[in-house]
PDB file of N, CA and C in Angstrom:
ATOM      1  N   UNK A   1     -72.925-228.877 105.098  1.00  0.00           N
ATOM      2  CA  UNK A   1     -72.281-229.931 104.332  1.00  0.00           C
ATOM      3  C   UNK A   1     -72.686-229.845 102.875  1.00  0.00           C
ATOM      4  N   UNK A   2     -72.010-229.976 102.265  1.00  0.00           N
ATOM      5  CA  UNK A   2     -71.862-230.297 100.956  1.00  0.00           C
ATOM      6  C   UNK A   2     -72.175-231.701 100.015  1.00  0.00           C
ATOM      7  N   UNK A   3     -72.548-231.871  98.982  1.00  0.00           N
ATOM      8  CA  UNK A   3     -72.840-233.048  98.365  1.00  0.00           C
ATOM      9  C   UNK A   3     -71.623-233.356  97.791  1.00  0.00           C
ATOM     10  N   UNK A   4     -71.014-234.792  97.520  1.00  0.00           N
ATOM     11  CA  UNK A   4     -69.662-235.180  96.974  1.00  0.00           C
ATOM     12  C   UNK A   4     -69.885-236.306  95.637  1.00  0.00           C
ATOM     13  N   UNK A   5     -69.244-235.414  94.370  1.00  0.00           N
ATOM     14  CA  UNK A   5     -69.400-236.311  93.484  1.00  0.00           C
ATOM     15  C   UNK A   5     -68.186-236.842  93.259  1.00  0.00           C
ATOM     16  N   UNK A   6     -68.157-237.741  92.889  1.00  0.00           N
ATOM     17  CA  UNK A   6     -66.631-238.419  92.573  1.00  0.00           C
ATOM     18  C   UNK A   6     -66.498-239.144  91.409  1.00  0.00           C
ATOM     19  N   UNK A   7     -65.321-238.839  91.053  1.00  0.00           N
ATOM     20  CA  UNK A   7     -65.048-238.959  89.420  1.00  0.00           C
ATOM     21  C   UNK A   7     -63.971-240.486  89.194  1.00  0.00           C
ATOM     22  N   UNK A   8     -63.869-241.169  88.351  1.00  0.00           N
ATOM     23  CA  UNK A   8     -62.691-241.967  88.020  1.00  0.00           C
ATOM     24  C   UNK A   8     -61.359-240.952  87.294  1.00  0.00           C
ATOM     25  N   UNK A   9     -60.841-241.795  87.105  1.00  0.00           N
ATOM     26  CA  UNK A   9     -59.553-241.244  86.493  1.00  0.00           C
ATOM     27  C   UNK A   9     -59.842-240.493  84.971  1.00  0.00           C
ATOM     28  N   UNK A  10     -60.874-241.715  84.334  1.00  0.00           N
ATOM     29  CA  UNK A  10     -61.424-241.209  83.133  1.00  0.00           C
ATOM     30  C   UNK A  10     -62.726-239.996  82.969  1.00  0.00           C
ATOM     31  N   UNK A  11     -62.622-239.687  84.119  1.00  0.00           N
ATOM     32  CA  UNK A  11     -63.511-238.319  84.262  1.00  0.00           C
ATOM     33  C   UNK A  11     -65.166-239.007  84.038  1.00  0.00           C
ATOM     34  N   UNK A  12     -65.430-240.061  84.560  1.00  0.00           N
ATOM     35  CA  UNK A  12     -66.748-240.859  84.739  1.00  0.00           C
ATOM     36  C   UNK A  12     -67.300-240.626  85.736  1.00  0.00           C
ATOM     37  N   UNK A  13     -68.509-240.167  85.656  1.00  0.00           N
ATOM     38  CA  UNK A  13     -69.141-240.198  86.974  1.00  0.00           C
ATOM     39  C   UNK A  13     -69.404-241.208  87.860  1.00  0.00           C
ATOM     40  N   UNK A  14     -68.678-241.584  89.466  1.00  0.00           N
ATOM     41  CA  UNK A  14     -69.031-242.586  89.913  1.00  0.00           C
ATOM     42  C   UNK A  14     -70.210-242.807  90.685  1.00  0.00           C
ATOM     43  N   UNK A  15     -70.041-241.457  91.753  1.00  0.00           N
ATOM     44  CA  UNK A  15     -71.045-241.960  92.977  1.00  0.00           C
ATOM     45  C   UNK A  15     -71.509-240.604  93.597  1.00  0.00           C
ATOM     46  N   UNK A  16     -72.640-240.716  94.398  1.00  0.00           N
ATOM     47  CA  UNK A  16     -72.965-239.183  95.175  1.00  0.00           C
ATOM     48  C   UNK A  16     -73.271-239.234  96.671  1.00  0.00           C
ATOM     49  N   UNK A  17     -72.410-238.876  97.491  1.00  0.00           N
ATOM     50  CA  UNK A  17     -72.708-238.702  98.789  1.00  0.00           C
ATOM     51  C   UNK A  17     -73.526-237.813  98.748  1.00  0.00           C
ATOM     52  N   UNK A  18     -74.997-238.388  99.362  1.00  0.00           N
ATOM     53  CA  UNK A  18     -75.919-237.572  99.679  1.00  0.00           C
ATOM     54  C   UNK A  18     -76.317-236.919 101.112  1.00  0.00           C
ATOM     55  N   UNK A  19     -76.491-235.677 101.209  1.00  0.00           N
ATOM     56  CA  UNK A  19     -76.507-234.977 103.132  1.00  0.00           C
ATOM     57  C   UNK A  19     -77.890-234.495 102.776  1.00  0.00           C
ATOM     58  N   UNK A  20     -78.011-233.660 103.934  1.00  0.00           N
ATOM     59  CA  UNK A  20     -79.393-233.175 104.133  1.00  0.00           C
ATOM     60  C   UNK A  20     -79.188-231.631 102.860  1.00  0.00           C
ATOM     61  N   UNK A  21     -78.217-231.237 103.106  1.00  0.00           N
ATOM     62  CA  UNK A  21     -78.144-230.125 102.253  1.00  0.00           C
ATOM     63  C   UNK A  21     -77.754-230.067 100.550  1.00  0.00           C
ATOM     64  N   UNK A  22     -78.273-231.462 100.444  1.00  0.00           N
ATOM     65  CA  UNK A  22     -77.717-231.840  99.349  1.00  0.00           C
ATOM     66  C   UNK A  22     -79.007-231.267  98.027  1.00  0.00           C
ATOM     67  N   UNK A  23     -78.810-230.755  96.833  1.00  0.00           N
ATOM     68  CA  UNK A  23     -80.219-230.181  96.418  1.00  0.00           C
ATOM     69  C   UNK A  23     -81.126-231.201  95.757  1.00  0.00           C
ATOM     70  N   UNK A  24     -82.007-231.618  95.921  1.00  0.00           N
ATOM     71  CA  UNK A  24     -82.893-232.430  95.148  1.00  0.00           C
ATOM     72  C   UNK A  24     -82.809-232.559  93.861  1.00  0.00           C
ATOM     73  N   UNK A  25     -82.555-231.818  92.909  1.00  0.00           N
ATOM     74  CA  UNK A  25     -82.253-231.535  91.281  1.00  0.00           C
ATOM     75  C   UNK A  25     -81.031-232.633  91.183  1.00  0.00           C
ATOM     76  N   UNK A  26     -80.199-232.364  91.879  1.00  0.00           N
ATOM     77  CA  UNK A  26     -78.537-232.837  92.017  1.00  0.00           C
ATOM     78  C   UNK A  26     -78.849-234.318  91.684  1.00  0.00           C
ATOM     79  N   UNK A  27     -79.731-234.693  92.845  1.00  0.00           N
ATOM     80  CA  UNK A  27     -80.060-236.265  92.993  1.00  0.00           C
ATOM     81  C   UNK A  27     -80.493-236.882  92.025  1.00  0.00           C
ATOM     82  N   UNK A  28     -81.282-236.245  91.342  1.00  0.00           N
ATOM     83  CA  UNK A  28     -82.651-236.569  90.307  1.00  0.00           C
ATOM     84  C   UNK A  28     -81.679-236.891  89.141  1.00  0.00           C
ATOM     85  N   UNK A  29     -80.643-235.916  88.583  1.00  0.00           N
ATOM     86  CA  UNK A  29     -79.730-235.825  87.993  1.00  0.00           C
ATOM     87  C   UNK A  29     -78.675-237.032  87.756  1.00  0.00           C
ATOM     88  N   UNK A  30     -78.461-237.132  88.832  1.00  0.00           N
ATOM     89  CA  UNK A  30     -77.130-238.650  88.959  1.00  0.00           C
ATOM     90  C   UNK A  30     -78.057-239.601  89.133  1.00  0.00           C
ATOM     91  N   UNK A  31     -79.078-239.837  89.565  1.00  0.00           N
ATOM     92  CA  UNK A  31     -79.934-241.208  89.726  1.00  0.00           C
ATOM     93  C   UNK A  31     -81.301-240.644  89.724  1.00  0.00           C
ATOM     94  N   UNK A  32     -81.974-240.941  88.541  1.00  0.00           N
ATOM     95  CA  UNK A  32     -83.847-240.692  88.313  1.00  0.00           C
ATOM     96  C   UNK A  32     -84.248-241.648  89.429  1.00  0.00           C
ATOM     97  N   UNK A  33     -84.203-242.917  89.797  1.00  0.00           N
ATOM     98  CA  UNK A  33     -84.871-243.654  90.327  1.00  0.00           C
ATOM     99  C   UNK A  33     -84.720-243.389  91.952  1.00  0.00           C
ATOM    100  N   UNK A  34     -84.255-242.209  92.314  1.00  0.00           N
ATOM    101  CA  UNK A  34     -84.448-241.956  93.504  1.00  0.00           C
ATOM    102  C   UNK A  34     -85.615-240.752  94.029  1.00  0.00           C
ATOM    103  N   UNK A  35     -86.546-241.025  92.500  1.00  0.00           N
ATOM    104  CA  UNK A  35     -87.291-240.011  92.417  1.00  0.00           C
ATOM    105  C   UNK A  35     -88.409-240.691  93.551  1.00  0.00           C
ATOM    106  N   UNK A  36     -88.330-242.260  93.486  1.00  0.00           N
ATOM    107  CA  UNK A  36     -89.647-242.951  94.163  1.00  0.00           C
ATOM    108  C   UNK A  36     -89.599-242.238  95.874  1.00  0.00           C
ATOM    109  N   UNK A  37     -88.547-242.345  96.413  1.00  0.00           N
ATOM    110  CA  UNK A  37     -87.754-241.963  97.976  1.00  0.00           C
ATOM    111  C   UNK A  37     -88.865-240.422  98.236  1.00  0.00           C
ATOM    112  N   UNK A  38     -88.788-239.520  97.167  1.00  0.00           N
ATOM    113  CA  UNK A  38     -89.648-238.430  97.281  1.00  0.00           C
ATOM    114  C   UNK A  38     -90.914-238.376  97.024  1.00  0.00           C
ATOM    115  N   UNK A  39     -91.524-239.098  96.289  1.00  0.00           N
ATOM    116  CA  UNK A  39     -93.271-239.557  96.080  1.00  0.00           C
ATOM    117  C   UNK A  39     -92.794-239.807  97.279  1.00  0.00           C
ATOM    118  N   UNK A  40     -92.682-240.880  97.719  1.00  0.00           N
ATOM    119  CA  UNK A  40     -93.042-241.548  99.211  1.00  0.00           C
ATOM    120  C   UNK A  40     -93.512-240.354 100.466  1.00  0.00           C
ATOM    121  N   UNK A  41     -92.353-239.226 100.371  1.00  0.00           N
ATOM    122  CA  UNK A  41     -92.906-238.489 101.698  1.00  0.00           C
ATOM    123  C   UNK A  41     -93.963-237.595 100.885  1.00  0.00           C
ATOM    124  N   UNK A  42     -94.302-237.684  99.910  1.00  0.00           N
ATOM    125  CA  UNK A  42     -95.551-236.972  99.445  1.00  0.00           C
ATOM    126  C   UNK A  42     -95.182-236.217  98.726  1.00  0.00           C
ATOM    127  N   UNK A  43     -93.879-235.799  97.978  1.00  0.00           N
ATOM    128  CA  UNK A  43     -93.346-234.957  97.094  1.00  0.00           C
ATOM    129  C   UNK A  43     -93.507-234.970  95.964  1.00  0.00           C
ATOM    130  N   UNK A  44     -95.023-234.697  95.526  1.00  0.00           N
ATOM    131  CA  UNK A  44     -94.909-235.128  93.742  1.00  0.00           C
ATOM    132  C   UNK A  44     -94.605-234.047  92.679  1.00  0.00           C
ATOM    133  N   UNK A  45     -93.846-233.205  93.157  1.00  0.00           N
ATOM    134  CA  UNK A  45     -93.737-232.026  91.998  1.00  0.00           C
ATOM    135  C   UNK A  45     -92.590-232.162  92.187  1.00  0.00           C
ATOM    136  N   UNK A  46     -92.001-233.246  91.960  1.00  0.00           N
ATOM    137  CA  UNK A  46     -90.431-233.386  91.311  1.00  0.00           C
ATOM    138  C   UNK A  46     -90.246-232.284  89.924  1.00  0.00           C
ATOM    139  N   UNK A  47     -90.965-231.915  89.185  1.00  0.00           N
ATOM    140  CA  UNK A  47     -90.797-231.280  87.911  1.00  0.00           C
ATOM    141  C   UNK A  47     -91.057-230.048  88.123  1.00  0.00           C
ATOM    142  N   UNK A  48     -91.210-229.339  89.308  1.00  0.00           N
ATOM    143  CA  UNK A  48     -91.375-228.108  89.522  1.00  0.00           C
ATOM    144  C   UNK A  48     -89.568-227.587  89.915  1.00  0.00           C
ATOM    145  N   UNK A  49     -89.057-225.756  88.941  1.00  0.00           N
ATOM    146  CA  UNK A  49     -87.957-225.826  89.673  1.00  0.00           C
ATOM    147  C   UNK A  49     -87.986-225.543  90.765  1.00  0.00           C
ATOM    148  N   UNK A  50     -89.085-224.754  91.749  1.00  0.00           N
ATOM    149  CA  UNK A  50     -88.899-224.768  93.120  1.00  0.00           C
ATOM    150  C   UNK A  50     -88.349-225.911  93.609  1.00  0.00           C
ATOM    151  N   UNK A  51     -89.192-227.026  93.630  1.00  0.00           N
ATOM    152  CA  UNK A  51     -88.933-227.892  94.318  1.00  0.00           C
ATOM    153  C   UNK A  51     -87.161-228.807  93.961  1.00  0.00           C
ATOM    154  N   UNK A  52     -86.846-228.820  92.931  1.00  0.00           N
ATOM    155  CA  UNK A  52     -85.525-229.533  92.610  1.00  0.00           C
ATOM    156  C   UNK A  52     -84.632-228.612  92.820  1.00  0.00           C
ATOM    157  N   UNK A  53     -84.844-227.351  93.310  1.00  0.00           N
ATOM    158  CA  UNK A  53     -83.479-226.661  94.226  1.00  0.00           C
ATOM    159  C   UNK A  53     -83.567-226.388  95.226  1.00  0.00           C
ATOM    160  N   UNK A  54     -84.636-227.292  96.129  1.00  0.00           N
ATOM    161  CA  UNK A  54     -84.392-227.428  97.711  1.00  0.00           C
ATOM    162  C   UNK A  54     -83.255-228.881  98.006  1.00  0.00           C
ATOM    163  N   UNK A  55     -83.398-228.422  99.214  1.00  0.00           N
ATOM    164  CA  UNK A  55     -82.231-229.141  99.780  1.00  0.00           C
ATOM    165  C   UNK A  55     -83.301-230.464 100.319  1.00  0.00           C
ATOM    166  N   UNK A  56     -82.530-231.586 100.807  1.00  0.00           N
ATOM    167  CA  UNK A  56     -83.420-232.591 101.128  1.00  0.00           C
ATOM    168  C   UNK A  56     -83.899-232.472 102.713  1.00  0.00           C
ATOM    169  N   UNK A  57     -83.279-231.248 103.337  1.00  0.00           N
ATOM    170  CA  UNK A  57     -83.738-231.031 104.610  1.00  0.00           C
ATOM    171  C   UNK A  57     -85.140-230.093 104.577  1.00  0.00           C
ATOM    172  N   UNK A  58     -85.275-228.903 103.536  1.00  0.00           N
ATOM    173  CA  UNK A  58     -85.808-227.977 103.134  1.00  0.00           C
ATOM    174  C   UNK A  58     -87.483-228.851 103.053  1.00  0.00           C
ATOM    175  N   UNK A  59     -87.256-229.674 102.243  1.00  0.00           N
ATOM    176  CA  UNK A  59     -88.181-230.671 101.517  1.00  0.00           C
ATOM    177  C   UNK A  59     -88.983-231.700 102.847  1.00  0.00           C
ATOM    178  N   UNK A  60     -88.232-231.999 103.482  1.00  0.00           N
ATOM    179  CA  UNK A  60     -88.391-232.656 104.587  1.00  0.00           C
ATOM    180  C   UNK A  60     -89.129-232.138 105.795  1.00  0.00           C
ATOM    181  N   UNK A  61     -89.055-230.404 105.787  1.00  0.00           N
ATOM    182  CA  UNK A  61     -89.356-229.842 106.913  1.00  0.00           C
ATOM    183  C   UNK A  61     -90.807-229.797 106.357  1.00  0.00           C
ATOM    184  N   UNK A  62     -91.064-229.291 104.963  1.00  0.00           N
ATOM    185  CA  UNK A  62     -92.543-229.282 104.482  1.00  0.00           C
ATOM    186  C   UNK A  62     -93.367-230.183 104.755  1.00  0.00           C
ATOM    187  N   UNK A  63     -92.755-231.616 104.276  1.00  0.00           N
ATOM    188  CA  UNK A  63     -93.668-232.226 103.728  1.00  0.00           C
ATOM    189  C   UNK A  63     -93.531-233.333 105.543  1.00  0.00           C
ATOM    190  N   UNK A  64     -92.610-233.124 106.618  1.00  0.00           N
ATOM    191  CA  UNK A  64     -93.032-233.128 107.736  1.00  0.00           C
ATOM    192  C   UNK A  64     -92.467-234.769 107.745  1.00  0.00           C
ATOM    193  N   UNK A  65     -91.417-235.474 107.503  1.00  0.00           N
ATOM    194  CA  UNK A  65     -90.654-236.067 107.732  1.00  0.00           C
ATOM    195  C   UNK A  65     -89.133-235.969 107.957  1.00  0.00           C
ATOM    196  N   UNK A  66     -88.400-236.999 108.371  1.00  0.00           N
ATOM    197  CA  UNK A  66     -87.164-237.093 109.182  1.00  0.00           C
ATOM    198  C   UNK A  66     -86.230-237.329 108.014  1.00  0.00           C
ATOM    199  N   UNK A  67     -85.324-236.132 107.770  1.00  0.00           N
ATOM    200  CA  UNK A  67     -84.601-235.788 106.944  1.00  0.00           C
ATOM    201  C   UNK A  67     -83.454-236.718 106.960  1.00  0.00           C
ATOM    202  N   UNK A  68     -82.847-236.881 108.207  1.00  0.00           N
ATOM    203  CA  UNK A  68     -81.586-238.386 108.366  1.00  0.00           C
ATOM    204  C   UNK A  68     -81.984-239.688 107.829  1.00  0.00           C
ATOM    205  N   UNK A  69     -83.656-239.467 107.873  1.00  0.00           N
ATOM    206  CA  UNK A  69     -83.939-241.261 107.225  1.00  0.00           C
ATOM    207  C   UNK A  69     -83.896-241.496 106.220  1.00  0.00           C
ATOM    208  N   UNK A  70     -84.602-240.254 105.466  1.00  0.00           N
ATOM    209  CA  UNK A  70     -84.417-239.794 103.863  1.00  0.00           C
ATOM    210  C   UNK A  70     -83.079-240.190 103.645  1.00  0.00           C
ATOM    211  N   UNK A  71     -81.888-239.660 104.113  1.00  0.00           N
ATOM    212  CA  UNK A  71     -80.711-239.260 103.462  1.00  0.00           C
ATOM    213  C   UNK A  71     -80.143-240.732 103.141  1.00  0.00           C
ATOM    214  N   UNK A  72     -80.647-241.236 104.806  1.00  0.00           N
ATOM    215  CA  UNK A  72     -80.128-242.816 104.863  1.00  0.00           C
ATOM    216  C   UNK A  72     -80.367-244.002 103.978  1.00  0.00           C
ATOM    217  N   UNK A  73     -81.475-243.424 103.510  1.00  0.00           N
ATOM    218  CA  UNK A  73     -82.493-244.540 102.802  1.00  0.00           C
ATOM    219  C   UNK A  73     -82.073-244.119 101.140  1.00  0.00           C
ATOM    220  N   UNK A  74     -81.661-242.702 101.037  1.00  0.00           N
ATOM    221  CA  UNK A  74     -81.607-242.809  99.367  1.00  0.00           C
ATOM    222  C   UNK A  74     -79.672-243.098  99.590  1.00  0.00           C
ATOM    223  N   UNK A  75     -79.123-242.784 100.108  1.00  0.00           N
ATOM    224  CA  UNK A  75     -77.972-243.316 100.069  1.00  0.00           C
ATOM    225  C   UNK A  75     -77.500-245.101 100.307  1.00  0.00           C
ATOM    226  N   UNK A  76     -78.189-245.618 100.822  1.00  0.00           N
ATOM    227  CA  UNK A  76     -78.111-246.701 100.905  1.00  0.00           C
ATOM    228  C   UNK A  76     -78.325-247.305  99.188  1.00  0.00           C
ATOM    229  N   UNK A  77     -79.683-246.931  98.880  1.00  0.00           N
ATOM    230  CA  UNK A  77     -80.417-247.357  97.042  1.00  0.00           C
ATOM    231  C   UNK A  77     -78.602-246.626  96.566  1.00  0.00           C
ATOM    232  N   UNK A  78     -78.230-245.623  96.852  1.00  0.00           N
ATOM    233  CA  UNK A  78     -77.228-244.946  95.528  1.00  0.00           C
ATOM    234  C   UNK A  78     -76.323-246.425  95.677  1.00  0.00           C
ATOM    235  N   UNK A  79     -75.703-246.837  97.257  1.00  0.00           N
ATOM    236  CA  UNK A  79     -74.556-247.269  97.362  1.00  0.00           C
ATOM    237  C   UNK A  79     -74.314-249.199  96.711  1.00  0.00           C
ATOM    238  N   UNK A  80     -76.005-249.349  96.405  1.00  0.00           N
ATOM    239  CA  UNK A  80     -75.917-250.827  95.737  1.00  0.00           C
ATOM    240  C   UNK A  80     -75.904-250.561  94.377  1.00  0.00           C
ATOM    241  N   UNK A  81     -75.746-249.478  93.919  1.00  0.00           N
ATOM    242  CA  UNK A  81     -75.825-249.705  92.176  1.00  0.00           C
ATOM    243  C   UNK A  81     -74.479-249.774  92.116  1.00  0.00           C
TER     244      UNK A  81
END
């Protein structure tokens, strides 16, 4: 699966369906404040490029949490802004 950005008419960025294969950079990119979601499972080298061109499953297998909860939990934060 793929990550889905979606645009308005005026070529505005609206929103990001986030999956497991979605790349971490991507996220960080359309919303900084979903940087907290990754501290949490212990991910603090957000500023490394290794780490912001894994996928959120990739990231998940390391650091040894459940990649669907992740996805669930930062998509939920994207879908109230």
């Amino acid at each position: 699966m793929e990550s889905h950005i979606y645009y308005s008419t005026w070529g505005e960025k609206m929103s990001m369906e986030i999956t497991k294969d979605t790349i971490i950079g991507d996220i960080l990119d359309q919303d900084p404040g979903t940087a907290q979601f990754f501290f949490e499972i212990g991910m603090h080298c957000l500023g490394c490029p290794a780490s912001r061109g894994e996928s959120i499953e990739a990231a998940c297998m390391v650091h040894g949490t459940d990649a669907d909860e992740l996805v669930a939990r930062i998509n939920d934060y994207l879908s109230k802004k």
